[in-house]
Structure formats: structure tokens, C-alpha cells
N, C-alpha and C. Protein backbone atom coordinates (compact mmCIF):
# COMPACT_ATOMS: atom_id res chain seq x y z
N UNK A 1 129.22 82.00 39.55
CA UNK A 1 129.53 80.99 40.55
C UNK A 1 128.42 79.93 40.52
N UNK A 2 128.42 78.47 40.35
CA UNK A 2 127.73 77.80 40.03
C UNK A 2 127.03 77.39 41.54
N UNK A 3 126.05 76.26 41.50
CA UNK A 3 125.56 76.09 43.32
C UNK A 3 126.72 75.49 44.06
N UNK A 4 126.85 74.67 43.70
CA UNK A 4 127.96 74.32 44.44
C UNK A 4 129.26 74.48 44.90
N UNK A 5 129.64 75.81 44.35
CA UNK A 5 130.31 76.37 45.07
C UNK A 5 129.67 77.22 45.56
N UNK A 6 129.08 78.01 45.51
CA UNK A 6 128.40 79.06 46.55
C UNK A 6 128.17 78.06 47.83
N UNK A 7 127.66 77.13 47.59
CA UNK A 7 127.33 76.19 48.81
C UNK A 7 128.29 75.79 50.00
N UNK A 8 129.49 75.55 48.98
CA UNK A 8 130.97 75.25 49.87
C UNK A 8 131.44 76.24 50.42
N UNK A 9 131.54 77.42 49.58
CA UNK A 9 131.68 78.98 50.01
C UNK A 9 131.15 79.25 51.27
N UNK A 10 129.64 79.11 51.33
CA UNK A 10 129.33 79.42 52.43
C UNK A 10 129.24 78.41 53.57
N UNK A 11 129.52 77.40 53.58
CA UNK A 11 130.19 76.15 54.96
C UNK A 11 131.35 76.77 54.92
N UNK A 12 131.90 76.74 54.45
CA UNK A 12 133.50 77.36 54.52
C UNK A 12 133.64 78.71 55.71
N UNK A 13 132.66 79.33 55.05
CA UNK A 13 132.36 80.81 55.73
C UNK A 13 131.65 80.68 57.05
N UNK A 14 130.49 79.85 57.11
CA UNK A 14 130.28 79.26 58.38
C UNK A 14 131.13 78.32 59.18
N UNK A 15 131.83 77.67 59.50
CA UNK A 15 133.04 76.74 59.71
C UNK A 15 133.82 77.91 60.64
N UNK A 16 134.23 79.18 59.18
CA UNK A 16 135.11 80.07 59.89
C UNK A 16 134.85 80.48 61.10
N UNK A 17 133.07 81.20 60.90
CA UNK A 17 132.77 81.62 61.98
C UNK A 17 132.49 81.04 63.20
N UNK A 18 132.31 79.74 62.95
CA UNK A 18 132.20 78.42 64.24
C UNK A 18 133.77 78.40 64.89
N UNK A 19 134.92 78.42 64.44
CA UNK A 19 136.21 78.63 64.47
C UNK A 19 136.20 80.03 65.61
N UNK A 20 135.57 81.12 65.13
CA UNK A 20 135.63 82.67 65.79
C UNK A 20 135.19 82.73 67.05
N UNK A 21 133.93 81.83 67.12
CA UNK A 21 132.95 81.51 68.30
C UNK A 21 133.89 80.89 69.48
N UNK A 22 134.52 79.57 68.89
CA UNK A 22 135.04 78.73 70.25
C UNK A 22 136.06 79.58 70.72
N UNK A 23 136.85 80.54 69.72
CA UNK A 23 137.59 81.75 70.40
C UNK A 23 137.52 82.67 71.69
N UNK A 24 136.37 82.79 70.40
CA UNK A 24 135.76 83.86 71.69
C UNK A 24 134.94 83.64 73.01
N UNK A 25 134.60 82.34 73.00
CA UNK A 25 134.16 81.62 74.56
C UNK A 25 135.21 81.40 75.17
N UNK A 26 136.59 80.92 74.80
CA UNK A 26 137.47 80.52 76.02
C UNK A 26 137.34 81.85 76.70
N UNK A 27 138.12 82.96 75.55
CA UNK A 27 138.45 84.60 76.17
C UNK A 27 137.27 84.83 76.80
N UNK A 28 136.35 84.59 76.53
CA UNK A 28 134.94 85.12 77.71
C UNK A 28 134.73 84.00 79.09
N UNK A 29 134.97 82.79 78.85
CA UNK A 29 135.42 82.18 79.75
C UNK A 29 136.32 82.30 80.87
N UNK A 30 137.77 83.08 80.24
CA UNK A 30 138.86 82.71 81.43
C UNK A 30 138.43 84.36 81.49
N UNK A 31 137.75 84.89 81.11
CA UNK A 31 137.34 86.53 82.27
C UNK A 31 136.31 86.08 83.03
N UNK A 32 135.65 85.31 82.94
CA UNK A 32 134.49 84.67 83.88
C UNK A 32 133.12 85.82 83.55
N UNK A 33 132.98 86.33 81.67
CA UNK A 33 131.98 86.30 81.42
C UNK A 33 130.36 85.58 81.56
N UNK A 34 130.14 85.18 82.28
CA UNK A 34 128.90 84.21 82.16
C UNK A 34 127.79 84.76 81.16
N UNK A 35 127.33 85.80 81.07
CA UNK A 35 126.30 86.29 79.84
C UNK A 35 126.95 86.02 78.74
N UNK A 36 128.30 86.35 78.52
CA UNK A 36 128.92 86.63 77.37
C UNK A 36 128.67 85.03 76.65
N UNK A 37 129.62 84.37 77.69
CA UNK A 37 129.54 82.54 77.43
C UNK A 37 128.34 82.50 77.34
N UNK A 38 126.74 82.32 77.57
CA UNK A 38 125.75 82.02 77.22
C UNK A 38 125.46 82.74 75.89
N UNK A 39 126.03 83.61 75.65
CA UNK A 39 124.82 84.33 74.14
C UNK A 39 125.83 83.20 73.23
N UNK A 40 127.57 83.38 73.63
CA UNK A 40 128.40 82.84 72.50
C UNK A 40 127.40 81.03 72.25
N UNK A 41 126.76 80.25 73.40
CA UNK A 41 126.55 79.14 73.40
C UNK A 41 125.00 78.87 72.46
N UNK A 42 124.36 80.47 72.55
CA UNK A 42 123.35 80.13 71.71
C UNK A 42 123.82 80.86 70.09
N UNK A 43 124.63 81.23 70.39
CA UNK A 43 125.29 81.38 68.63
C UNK A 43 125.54 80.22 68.29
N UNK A 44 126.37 79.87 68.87
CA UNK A 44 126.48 78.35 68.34
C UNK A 44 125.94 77.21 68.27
N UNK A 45 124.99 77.29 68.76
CA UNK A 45 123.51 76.13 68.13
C UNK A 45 123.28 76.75 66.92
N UNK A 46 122.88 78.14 67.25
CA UNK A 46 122.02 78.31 65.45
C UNK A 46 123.20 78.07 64.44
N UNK A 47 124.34 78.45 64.65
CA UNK A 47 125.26 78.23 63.35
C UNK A 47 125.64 76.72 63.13
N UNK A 48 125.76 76.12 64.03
CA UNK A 48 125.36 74.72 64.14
C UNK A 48 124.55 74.07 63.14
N UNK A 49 123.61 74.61 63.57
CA UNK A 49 121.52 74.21 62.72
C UNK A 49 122.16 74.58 61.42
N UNK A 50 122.44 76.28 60.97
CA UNK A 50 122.81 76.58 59.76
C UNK A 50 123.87 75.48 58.93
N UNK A 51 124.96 75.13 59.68
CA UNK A 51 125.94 74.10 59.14
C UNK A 51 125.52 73.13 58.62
N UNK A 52 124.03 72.43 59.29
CA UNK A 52 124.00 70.91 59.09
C UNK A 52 122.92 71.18 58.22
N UNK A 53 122.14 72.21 57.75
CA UNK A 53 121.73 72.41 56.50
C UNK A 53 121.99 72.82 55.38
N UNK A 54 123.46 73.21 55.21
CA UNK A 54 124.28 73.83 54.51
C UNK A 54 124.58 72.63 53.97
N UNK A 55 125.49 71.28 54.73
CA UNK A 55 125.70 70.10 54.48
C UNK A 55 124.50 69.62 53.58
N UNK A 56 123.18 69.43 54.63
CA UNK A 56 122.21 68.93 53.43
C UNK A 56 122.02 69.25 52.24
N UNK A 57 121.95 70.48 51.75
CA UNK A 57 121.96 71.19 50.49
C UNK A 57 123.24 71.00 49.68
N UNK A 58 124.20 70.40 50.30
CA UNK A 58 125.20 69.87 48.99
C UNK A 58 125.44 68.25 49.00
N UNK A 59 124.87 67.86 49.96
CA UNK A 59 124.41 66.23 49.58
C UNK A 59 122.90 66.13 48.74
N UNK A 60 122.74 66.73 48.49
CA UNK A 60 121.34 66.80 47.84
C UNK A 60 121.74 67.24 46.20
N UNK A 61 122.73 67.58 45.96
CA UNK A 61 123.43 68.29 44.80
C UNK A 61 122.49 67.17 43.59
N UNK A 62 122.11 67.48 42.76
CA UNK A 62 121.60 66.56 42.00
C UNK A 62 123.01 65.63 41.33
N UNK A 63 124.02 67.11 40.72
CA UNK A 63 125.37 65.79 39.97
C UNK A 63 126.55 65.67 41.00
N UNK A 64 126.34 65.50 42.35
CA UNK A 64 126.98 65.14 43.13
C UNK A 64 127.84 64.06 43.08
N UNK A 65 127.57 63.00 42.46
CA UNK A 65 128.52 62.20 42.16
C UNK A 65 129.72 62.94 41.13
N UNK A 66 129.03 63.02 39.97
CA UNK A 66 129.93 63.56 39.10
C UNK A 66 131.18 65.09 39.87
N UNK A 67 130.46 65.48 40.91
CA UNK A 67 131.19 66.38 41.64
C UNK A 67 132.18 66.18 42.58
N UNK A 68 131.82 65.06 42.55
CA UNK A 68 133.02 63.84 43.73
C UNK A 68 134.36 63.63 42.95
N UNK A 69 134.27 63.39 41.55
CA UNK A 69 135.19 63.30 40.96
C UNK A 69 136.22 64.62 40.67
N UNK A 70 135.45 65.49 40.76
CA UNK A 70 136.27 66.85 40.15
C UNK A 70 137.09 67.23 41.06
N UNK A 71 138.36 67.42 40.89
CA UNK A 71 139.67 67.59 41.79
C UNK A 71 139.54 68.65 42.02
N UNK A 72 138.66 70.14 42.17
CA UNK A 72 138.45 71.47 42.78
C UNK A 72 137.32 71.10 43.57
N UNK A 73 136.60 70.51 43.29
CA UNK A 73 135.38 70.33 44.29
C UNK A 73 136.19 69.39 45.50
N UNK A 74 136.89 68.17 45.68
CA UNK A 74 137.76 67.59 45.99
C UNK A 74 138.28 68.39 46.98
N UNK A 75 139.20 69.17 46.44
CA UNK A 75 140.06 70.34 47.57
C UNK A 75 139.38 71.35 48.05
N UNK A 76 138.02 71.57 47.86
CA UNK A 76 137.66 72.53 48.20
C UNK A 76 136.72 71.73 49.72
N UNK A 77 136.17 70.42 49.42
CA UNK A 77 136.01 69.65 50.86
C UNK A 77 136.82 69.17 51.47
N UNK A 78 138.30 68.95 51.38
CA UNK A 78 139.22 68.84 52.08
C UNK A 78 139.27 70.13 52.89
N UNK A 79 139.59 71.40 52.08
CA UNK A 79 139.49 71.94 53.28
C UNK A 79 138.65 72.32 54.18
N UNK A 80 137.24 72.32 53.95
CA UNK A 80 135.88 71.89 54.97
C UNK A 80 136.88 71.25 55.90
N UNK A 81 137.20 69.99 55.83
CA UNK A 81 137.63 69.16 56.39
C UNK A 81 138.72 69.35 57.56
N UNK A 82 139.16 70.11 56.90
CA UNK A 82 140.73 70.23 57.42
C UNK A 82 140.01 71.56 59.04
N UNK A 83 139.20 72.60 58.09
CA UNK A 83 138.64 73.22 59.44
C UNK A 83 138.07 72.79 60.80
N UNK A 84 136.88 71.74 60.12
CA UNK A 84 136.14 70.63 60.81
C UNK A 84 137.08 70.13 61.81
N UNK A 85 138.42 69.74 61.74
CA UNK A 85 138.99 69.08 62.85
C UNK A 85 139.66 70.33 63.24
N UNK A 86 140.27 71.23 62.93
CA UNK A 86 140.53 72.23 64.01
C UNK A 86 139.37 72.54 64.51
N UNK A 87 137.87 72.72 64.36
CA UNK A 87 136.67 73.15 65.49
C UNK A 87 137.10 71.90 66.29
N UNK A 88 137.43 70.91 65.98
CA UNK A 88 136.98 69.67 67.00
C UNK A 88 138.03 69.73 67.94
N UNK A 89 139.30 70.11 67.79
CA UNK A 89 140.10 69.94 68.25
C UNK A 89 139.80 71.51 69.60
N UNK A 90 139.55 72.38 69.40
CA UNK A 90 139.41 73.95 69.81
C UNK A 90 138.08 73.41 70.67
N UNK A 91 137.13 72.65 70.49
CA UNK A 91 136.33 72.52 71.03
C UNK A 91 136.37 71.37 72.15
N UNK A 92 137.61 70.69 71.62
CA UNK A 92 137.71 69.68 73.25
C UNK A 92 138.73 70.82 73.87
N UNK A 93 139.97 71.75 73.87
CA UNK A 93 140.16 72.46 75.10
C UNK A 93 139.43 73.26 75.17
N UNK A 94 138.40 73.92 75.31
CA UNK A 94 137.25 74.56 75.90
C UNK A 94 136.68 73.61 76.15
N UNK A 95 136.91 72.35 76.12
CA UNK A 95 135.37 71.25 77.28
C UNK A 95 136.56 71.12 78.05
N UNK A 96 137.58 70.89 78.24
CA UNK A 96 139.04 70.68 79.09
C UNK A 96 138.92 71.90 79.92
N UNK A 97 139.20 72.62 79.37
CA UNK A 97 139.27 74.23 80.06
C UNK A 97 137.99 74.41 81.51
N UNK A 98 136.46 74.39 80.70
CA UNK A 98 135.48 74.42 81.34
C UNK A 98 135.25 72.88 82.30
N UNK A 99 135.67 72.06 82.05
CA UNK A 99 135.71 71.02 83.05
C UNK A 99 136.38 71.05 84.44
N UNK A 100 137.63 71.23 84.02
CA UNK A 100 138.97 71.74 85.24
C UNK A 100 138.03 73.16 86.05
N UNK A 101 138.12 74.37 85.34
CA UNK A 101 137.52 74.78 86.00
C UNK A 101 136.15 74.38 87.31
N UNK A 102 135.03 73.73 86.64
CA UNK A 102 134.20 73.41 87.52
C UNK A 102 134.35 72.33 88.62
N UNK A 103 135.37 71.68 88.25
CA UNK A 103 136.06 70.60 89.37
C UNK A 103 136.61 71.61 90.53
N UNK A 104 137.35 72.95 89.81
CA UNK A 104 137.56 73.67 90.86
C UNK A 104 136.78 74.00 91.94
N UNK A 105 135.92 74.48 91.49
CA UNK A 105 134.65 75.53 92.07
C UNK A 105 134.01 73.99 93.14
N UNK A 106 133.66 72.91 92.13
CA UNK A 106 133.24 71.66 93.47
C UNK A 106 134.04 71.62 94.28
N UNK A 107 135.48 71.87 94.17
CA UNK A 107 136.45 71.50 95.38
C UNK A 107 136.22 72.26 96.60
N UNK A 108 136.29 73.29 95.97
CA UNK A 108 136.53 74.92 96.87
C UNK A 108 134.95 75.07 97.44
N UNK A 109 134.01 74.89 96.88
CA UNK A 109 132.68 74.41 97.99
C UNK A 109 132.60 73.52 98.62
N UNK A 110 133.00 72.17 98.72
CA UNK A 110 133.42 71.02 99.43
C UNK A 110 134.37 71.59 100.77
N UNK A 111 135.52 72.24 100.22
CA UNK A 111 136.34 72.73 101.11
C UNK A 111 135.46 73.90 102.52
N UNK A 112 135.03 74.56 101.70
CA UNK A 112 134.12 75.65 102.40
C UNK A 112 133.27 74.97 103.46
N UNK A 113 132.34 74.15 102.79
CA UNK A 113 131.25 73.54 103.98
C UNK A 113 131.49 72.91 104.66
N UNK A 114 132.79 72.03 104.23
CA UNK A 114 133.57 71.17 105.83
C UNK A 114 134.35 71.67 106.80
N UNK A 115 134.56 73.41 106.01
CA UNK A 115 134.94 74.21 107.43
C UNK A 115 133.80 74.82 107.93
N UNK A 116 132.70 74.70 107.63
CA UNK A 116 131.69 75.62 107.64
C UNK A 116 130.64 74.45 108.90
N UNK A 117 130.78 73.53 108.52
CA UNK A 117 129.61 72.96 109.42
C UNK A 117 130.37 71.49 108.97
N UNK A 118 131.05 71.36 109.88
CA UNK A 118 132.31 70.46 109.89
C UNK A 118 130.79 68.81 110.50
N UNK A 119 130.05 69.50 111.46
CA UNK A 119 129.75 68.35 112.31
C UNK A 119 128.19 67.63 111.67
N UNK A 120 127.88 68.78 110.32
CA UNK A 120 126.37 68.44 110.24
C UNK A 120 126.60 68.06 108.83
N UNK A 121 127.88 67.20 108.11
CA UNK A 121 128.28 67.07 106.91
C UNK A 121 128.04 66.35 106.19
N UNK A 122 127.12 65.77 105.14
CA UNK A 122 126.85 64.76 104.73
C UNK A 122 127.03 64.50 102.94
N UNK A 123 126.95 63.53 102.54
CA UNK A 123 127.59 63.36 101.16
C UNK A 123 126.29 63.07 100.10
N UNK A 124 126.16 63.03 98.77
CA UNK A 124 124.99 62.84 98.48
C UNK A 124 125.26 61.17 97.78
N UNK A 125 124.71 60.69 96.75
CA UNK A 125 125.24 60.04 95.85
C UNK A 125 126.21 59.84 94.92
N UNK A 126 126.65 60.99 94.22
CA UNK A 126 127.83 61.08 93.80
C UNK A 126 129.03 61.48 94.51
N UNK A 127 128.66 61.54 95.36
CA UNK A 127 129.84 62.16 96.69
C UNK A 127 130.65 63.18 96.72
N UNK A 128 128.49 63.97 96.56
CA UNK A 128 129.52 65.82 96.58
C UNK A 128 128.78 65.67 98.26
N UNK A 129 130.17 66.82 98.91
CA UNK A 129 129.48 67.07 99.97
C UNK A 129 128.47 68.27 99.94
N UNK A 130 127.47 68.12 101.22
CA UNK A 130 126.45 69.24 101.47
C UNK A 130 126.34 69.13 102.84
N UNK A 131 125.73 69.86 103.43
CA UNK A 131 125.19 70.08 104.45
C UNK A 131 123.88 70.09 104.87
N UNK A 132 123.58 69.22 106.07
CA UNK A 132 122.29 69.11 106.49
C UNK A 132 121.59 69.58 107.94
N UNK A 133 121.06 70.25 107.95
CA UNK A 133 120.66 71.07 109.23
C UNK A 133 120.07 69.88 109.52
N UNK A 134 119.61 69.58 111.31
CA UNK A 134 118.49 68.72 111.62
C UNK A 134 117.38 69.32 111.93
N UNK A 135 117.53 70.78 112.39
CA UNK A 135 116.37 71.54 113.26
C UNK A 135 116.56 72.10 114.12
N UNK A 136 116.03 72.81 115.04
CA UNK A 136 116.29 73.22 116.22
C UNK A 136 116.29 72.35 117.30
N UNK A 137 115.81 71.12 116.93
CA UNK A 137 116.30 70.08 118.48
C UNK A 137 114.97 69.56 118.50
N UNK A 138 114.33 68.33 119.35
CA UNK A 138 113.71 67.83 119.64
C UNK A 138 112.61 68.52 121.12
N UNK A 139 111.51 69.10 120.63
CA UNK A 139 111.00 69.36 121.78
C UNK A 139 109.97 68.34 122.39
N UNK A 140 110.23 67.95 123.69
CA UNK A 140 109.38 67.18 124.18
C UNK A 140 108.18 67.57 125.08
């Protein structure tokens, strides 16, 4: 197996596993894993890091041009390619998914504290509500 395919081989193989990852965060997501979702989030930086040096090492190819031309090298970054936009695509509904969700959770605390302390209610800058105690009162 010459470098450059071992090289594609293994983006390919990493790709997959970037593919396995956003999987497995929704499913740890909609159980409301939170450890789980954090380790999956630092997997995916390092395979990340690994990817974009994987990339470097075949832009660096010394006959890279001449490899541009060859119709197996060709199809074999198409399908890079073709994975690349299914991660992208898998990775905007999990930012969809995890967005909706946390709009929830602001609602349903918003909701809470304006039944909760209806009279001491105040908004911040972005206009989440909170609540502000004044004290126990003014002693004179």
C-alpha cells in the first residue's frame, strides 16, 4: 500500500469514526447523559486534531499534483467528501437538537421564577428572567 493511500485509508477511517461519535451524542443526549455527552465532546476534538493532520500529511504529498490526476486517488477523495458532508449535515441536527432543547430548559426556568417570586422579577440584558431579593427591609 503506497502513502497515500494508507493516508486516505486512514481519514476515511477517521471520518467514519467522527460519523460514530455524532451518533452516539444525540443517543446520549436524548437520555440526558451529561458525562457521557462530555467525554463523546472531548473525543471529538482529539479526532478532530487527528483529522486536520491527517489532511496535512496528504497535502504535503510530495507528487500530489500528479495524484490529482489519477482517477482512484480522485474517487477515493470524493468519497472523503461525500462523508465530510454527511458529518456536517449529522452535526447541524445535534446543534438543532441541543439548541431546542436548551431553549426549553430557559423557558421552563423563566416559567418557574415568575411563579416563584412573581413580585421581585427582574430581566437581565438579554432578557432572561431572574430574580432579585432586596434584603430584609430597611432598618432605620
Amino acid at each position: 500500500m503506497s502513502q497515500h493511500e494508507a493516508l486516505l485509508a486512514k481519514q476515511q477511517s477517521q471520518l467514519e469514526g467522527f460519523t460514530q461519535l455524532l451518533n452516539d451524542e444525540l443517543v446520549a443526549y436524548k437520555q440526558r447523559k451529561s458525562d457521557e455527552v462530555y467525554n463523546i465532546a472531548v473525543n471529538k476534538n482529539e479526532l478532530l486534531t487527528q483529522i486536520q493532520q491527517t489532511d496535512q500529511q496528504i497535502s504535503q504529498l510530495e507528487n500530489l499534483s500528479e495524484l490529482k490526476k489519477d482517477e482512484h486517488f480522485n474517487q477515493a477523495v470524493a468519497k472523503l467528501d461525500e462523508l465530510l458532508a454527511d458529518i456536517k449535515t449529522q452535526s447541524a441536527i445535534n446543534e438543532r437538537v441541543i439548541r431546542t432543547s436548551l431553549n426549553n430548559v430557559l423557558r421552563l426556568k423563566q416559567s418557574i421564577l415568575a411563579l416563584k417570586n412573581s413580585d421581585a422579577m427582574t430581566y437581565d440584558k438579554q432578557g432572561q428572567a431572574q430574580t432579585q431579593t432586596l434584603g430584609k427591609g430597611i432598618k432605620a
